[in-house]
C-alpha atoms as a PDB file:
ATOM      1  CA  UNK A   1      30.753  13.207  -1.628  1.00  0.00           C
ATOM      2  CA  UNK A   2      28.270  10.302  -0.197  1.00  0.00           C
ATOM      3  CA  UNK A   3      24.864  11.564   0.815  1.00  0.00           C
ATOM      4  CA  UNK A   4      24.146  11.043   4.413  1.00  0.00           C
ATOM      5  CA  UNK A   5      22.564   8.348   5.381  1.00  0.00           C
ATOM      6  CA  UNK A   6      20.337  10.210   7.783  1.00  0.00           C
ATOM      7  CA  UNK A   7      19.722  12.954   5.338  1.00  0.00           C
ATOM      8  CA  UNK A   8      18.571  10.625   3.242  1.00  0.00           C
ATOM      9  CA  UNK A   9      15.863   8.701   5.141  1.00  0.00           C
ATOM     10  CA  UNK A  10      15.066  12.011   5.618  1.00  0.00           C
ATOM     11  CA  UNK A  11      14.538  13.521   2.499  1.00  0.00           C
ATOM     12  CA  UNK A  12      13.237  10.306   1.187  1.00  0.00           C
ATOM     13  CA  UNK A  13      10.255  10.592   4.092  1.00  0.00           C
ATOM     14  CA  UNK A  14       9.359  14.485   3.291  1.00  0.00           C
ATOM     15  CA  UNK A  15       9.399  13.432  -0.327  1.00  0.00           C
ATOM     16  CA  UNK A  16       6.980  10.204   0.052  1.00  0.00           C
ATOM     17  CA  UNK A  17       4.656  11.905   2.145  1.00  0.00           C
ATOM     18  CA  UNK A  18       3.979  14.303  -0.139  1.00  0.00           C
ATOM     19  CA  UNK A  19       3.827  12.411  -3.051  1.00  0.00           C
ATOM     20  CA  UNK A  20       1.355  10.085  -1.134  1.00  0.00           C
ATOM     21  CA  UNK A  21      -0.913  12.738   0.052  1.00  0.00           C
ATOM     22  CA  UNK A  22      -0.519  14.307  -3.431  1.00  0.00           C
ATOM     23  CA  UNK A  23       0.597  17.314  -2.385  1.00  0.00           C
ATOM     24  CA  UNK A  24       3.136  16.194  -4.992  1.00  0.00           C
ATOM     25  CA  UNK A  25       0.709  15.298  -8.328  1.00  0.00           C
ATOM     26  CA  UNK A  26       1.406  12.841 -10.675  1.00  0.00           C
ATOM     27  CA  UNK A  27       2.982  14.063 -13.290  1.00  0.00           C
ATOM     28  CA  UNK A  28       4.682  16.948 -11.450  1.00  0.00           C
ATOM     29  CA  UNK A  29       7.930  17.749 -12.570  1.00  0.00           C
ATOM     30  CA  UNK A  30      10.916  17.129  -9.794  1.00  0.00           C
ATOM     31  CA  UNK A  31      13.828  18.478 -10.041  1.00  0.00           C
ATOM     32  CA  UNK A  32      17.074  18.243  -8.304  1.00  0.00           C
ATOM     33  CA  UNK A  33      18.153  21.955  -7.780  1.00  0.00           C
ATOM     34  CA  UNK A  34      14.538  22.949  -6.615  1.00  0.00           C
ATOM     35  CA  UNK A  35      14.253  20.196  -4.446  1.00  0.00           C
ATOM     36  CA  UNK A  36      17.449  20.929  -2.900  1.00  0.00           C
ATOM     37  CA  UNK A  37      16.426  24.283  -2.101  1.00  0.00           C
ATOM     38  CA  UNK A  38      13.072  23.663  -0.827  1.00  0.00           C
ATOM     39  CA  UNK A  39      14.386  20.611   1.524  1.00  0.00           C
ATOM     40  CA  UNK A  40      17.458  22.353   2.382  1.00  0.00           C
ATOM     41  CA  UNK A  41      19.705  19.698   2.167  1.00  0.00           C
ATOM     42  CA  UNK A  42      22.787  18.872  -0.585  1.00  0.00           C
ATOM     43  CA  UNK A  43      21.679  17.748  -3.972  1.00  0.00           C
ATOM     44  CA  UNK A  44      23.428  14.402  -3.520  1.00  0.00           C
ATOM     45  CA  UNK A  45      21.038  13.691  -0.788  1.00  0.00           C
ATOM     46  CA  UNK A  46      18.150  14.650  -2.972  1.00  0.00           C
ATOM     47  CA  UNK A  47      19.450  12.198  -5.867  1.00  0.00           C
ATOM     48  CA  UNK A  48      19.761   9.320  -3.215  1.00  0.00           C
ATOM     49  CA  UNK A  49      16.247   9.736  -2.531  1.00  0.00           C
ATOM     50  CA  UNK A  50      14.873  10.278  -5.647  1.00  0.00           C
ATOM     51  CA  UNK A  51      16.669   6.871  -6.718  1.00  0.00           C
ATOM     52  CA  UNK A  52      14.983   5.046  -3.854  1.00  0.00           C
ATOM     53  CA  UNK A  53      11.021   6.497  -4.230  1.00  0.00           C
ATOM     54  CA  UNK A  54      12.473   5.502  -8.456  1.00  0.00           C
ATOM     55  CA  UNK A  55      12.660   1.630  -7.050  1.00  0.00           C
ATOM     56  CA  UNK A  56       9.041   2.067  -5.303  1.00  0.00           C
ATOM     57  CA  UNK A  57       7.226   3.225  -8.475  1.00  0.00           C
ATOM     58  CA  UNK A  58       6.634   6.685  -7.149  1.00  0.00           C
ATOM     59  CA  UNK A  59       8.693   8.760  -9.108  1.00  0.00           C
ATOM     60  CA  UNK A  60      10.391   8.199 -12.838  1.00  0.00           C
ATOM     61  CA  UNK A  61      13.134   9.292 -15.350  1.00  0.00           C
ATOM     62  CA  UNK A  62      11.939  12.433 -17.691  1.00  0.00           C
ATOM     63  CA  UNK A  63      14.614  13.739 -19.870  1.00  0.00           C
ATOM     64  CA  UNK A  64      17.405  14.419 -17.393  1.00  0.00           C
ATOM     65  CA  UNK A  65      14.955  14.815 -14.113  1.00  0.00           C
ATOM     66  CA  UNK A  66      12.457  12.712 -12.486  1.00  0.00           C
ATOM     67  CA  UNK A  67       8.423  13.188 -12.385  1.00  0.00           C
ATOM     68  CA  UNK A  68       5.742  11.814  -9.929  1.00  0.00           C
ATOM     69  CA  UNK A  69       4.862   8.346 -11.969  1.00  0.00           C
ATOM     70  CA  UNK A  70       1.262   8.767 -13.526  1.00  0.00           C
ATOM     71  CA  UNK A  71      -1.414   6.489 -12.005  1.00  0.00           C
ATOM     72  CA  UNK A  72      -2.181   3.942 -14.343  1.00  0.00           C
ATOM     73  CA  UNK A  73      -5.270   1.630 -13.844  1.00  0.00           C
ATOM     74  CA  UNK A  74      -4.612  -1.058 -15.508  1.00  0.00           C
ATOM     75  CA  UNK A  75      -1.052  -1.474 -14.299  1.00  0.00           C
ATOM     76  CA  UNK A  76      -2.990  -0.675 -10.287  1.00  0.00           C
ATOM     77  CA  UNK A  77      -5.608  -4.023 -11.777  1.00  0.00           C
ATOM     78  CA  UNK A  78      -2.920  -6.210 -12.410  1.00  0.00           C
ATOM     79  CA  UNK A  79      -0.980  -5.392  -9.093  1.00  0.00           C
ATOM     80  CA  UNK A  80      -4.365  -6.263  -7.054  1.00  0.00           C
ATOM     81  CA  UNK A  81      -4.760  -9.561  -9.281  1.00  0.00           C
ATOM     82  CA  UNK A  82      -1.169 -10.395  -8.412  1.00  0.00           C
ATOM     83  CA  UNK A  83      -2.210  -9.202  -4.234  1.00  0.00           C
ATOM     84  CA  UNK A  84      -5.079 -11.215  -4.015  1.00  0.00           C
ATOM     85  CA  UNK A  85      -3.064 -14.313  -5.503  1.00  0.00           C
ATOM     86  CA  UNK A  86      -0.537 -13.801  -3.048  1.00  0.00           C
ATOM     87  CA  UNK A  87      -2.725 -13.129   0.142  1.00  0.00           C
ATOM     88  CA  UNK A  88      -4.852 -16.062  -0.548  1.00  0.00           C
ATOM     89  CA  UNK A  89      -1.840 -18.410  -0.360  1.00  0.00           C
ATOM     90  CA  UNK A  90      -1.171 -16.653   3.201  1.00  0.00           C
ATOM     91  CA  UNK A  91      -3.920 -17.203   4.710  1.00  0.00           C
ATOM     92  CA  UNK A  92      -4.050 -20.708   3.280  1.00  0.00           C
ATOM     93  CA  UNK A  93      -0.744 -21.551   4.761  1.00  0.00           C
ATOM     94  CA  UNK A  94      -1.303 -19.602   7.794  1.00  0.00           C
ATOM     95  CA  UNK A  95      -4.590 -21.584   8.930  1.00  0.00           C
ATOM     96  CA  UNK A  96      -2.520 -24.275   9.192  1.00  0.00           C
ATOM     97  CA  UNK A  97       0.252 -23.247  11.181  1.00  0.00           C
ATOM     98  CA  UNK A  98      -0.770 -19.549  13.016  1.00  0.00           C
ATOM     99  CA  UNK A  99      -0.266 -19.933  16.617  1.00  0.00           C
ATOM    100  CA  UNK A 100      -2.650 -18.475  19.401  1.00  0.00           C
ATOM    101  CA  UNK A 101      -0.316 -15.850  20.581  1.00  0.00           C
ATOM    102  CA  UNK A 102       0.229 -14.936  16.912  1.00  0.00           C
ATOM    103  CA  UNK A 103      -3.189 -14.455  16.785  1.00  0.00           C
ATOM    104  CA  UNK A 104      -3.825 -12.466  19.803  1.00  0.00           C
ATOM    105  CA  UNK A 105      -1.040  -9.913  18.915  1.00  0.00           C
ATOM    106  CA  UNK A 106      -2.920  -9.323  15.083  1.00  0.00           C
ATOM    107  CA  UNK A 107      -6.547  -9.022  16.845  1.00  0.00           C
ATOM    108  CA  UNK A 108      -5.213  -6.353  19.415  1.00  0.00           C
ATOM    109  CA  UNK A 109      -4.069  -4.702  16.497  1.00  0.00           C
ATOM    110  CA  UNK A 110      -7.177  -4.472  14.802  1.00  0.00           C
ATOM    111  CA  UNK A 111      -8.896  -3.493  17.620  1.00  0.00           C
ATOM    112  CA  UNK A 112      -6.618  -0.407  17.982  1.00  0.00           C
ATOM    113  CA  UNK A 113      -7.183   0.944  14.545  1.00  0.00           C
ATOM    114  CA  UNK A 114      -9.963   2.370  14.608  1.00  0.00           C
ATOM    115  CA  UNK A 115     -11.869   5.315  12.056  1.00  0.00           C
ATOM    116  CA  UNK A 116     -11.034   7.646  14.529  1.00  0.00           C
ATOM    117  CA  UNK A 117      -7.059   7.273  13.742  1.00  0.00           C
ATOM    118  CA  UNK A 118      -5.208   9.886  11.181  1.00  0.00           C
ATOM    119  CA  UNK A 119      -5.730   7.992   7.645  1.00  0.00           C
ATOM    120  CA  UNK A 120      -1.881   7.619   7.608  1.00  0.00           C
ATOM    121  CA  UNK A 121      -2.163   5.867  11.187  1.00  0.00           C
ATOM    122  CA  UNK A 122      -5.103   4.309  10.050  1.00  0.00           C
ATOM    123  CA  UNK A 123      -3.515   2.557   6.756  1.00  0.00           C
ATOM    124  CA  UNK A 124      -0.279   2.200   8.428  1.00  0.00           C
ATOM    125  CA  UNK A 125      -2.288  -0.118  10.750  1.00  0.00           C
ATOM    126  CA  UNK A 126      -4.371  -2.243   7.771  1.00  0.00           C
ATOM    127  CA  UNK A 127      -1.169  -2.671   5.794  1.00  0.00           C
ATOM    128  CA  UNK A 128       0.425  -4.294   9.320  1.00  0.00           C
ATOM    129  CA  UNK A 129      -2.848  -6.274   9.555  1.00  0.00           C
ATOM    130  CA  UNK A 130      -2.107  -7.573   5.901  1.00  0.00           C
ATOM    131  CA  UNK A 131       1.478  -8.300   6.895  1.00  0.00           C
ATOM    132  CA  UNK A 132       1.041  -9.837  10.054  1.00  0.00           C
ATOM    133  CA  UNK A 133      -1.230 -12.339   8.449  1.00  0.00           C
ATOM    134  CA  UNK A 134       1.380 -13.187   5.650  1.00  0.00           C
ATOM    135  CA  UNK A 135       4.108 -13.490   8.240  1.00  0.00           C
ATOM    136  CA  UNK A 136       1.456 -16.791   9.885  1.00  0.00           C
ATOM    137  CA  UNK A 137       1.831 -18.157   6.706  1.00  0.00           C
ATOM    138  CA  UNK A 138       6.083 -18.899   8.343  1.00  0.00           C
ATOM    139  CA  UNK A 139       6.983 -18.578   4.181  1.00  0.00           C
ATOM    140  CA  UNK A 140       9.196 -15.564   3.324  1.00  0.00           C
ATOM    141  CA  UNK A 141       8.954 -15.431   0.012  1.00  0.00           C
ATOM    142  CA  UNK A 142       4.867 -14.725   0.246  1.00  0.00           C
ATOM    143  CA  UNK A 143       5.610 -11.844   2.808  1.00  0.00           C
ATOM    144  CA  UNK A 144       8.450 -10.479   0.383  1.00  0.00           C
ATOM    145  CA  UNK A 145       6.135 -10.644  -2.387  1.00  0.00           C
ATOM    146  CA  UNK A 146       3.331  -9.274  -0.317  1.00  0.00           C
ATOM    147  CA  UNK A 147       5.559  -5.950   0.703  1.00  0.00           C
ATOM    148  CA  UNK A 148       6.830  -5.725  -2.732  1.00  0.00           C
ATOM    149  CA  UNK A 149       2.994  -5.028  -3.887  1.00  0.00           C
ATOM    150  CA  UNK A 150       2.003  -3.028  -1.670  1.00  0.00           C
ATOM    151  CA  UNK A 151       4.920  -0.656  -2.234  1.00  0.00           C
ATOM    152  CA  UNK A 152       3.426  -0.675  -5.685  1.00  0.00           C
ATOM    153  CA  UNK A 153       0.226   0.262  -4.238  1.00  0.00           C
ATOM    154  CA  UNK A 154       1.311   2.624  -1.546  1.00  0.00           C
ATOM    155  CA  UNK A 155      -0.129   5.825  -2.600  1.00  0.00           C
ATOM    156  CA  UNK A 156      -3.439   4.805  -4.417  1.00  0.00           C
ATOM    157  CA  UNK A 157      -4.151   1.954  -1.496  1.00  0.00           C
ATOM    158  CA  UNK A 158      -5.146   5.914   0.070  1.00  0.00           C
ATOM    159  CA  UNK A 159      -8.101   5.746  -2.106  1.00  0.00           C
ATOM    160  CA  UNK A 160      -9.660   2.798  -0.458  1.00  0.00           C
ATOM    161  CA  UNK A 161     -10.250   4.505   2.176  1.00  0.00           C
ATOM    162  CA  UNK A 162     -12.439   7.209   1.329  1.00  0.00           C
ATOM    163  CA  UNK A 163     -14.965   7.052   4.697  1.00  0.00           C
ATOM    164  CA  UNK A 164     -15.068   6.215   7.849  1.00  0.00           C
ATOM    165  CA  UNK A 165     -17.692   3.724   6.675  1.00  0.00           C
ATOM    166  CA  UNK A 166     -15.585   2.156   4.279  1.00  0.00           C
ATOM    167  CA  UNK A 167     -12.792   1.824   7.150  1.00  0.00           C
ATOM    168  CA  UNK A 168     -15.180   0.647   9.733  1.00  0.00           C
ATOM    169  CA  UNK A 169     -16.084  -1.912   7.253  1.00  0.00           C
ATOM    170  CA  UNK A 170     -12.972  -3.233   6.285  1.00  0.00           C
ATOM    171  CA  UNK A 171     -12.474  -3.380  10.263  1.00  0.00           C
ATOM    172  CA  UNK A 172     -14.947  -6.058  10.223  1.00  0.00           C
ATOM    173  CA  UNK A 173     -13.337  -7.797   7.670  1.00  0.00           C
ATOM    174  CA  UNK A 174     -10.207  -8.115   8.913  1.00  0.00           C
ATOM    175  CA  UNK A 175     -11.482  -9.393  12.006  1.00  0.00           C
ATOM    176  CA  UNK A 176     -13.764 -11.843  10.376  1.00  0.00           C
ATOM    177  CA  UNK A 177     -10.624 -13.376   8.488  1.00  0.00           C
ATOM    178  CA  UNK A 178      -8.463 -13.944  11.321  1.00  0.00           C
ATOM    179  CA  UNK A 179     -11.689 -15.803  13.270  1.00  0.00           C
ATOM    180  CA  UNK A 180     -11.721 -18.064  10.431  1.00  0.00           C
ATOM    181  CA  UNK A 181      -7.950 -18.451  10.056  1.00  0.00           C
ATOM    182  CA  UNK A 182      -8.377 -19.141  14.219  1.00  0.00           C
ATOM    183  CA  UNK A 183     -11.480 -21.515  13.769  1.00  0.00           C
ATOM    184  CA  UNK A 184      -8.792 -23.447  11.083  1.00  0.00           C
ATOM    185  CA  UNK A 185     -11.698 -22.995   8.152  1.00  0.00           C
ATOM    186  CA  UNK A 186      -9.494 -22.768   5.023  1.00  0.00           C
ATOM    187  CA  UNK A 187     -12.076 -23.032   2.946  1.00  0.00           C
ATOM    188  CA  UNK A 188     -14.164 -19.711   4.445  1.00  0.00           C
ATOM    189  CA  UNK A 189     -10.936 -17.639   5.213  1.00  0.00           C
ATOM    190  CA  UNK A 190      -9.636 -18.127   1.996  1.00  0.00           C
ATOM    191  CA  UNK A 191     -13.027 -16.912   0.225  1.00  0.00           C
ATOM    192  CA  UNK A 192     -13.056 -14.133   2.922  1.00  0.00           C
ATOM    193  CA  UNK A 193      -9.856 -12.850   2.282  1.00  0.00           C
ATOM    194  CA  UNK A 194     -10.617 -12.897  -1.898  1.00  0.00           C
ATOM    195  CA  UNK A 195     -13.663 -11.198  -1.444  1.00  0.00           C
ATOM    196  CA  UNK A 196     -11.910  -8.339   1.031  1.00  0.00           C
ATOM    197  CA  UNK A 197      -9.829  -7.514  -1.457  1.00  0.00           C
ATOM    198  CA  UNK A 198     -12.079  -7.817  -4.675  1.00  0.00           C
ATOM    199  CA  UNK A 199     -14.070  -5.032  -2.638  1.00  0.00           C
ATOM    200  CA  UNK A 200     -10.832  -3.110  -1.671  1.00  0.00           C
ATOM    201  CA  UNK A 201      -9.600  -3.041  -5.463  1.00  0.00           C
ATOM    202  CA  UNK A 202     -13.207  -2.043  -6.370  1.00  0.00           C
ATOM    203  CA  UNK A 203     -13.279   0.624  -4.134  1.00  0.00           C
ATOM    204  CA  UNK A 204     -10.085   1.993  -4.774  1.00  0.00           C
ATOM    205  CA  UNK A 205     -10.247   2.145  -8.743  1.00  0.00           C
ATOM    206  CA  UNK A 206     -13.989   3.951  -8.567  1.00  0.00           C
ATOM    207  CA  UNK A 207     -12.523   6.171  -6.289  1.00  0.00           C
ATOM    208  CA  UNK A 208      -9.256   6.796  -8.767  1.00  0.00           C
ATOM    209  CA  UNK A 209     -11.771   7.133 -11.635  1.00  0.00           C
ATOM    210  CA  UNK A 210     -13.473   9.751  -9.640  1.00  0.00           C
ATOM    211  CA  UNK A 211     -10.183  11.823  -9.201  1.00  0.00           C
ATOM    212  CA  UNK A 212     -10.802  13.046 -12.822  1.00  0.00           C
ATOM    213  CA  UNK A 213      -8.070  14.280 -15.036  1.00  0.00           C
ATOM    214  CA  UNK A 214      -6.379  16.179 -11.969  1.00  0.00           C
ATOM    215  CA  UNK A 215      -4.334  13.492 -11.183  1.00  0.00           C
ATOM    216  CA  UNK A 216      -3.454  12.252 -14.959  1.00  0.00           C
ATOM    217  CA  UNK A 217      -4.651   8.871 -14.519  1.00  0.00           C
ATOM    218  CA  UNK A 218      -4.219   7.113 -17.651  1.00  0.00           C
ATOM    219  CA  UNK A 219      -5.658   3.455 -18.840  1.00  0.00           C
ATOM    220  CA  UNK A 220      -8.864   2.052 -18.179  1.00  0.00           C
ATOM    221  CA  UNK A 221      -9.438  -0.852 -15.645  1.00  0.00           C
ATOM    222  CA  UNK A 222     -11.480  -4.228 -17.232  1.00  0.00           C
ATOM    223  CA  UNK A 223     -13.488  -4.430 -13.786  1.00  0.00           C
ATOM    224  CA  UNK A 224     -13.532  -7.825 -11.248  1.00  0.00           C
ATOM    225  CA  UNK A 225     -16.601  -9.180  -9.281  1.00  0.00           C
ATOM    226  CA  UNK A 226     -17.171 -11.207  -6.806  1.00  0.00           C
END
């Protein structure tokens, strides 16, 4: 029998958010018949999900079950190499062709999330900021790229966000990048955006590093500056 389509967004949800706030640890075995018992729904449901968090990188094959992927820092590296590539050509494009209104709507955002927000609110909200600026750029294939990545990056992007200070800060930034997209400086917004997220990687692999073994984080990361 199909799983449920409901049942499924559903499962899928409970499952992600765990794995994200690593209630479920990389590494941890996942398995169909205890996950159907502890979610209560059918095991078909469970597989459906399983298969989808499989396409985001959050969970992969072992034997004839699945595990929580590993983190792997070199494989995190090359995903924010491949981000900042990708960004850089958004704001590029969008400087040229972001409207006002555009703009307003992405700087009320901003304003709204603030350090006080739940971190899942909070990094719901910078991962729309990043969005919304890729959507200026009016080409699809950046902002398909861009979502693509950060999927990749969904549950150690967590770790770049380890104080309010470090959240207040990357407030600024964003709100520094879309007055220079607004201003039409290319030149600035472009450096601005590279050197947001040179910071953000840096922050988020010394923050992975200082996990320890706990979270089975494997490879080591050859380190960017700005």
């Amino acid at each position: 029998m199909p799983a449920n389509p409901e049942n499924t967004i559903a499962t899928y949800e409970k499952l992600r958010s765990s794995i994200l706030a690593l209630e479920l640890e990389p590494g941890e075995n996942l398995t169909e018949r205890a996950l159907e018992t502890l979610l209560e729904t059918s095991r078909t449901t469970v597989r459906a999900a399983l298969q989808r968090l499989e396409g985001e990188g959050l969970v992969q094959k072992s034997g004839r079950g699945f595990i929580v992927s590993p983190i792997d820092l070199e494989e995190i590296e090359q995903a924010c190499i491949w981000r900042e590539v990708i960004e850089v050509a958004a704001v590029k494009e969008a400087v040229k062709r972001a409207t006002k209104p555009e703009l307003e709507k992405i700087q009320n955002a901003i304003s709204q999330n603030t350090v006080h927000l739940p971190l899942e609110e909070y990094m719901s909200g910078a991962t729309n900021f990043h969005l919304g600026v890729a959507r200026l750029s009016g080409n699809v294939f950046i902002v398909k790229s861009l979502e693509d990545v950060l999927t990749r990056l969904s549950r150690t992007r967590w770790f770049e966000a380890g104080s309010d200070q470090g959240r207040e800060r990357a407030g600024l930034e964003h709100a520094k990048i879309l007055e220079l997209i607004a201003n039409r400086d290319g030149n600035k917004a472009t450096r601005e955006i590279a050197n947001h997220l040179v910071r953000s990687g840096d922050r988020l692999l010394e923050n992975l590093k200082s996990a320890g073994s706990r979270l089975q984080i494997r490879g080591s990361p050859i380190g960017r500056k700005i």
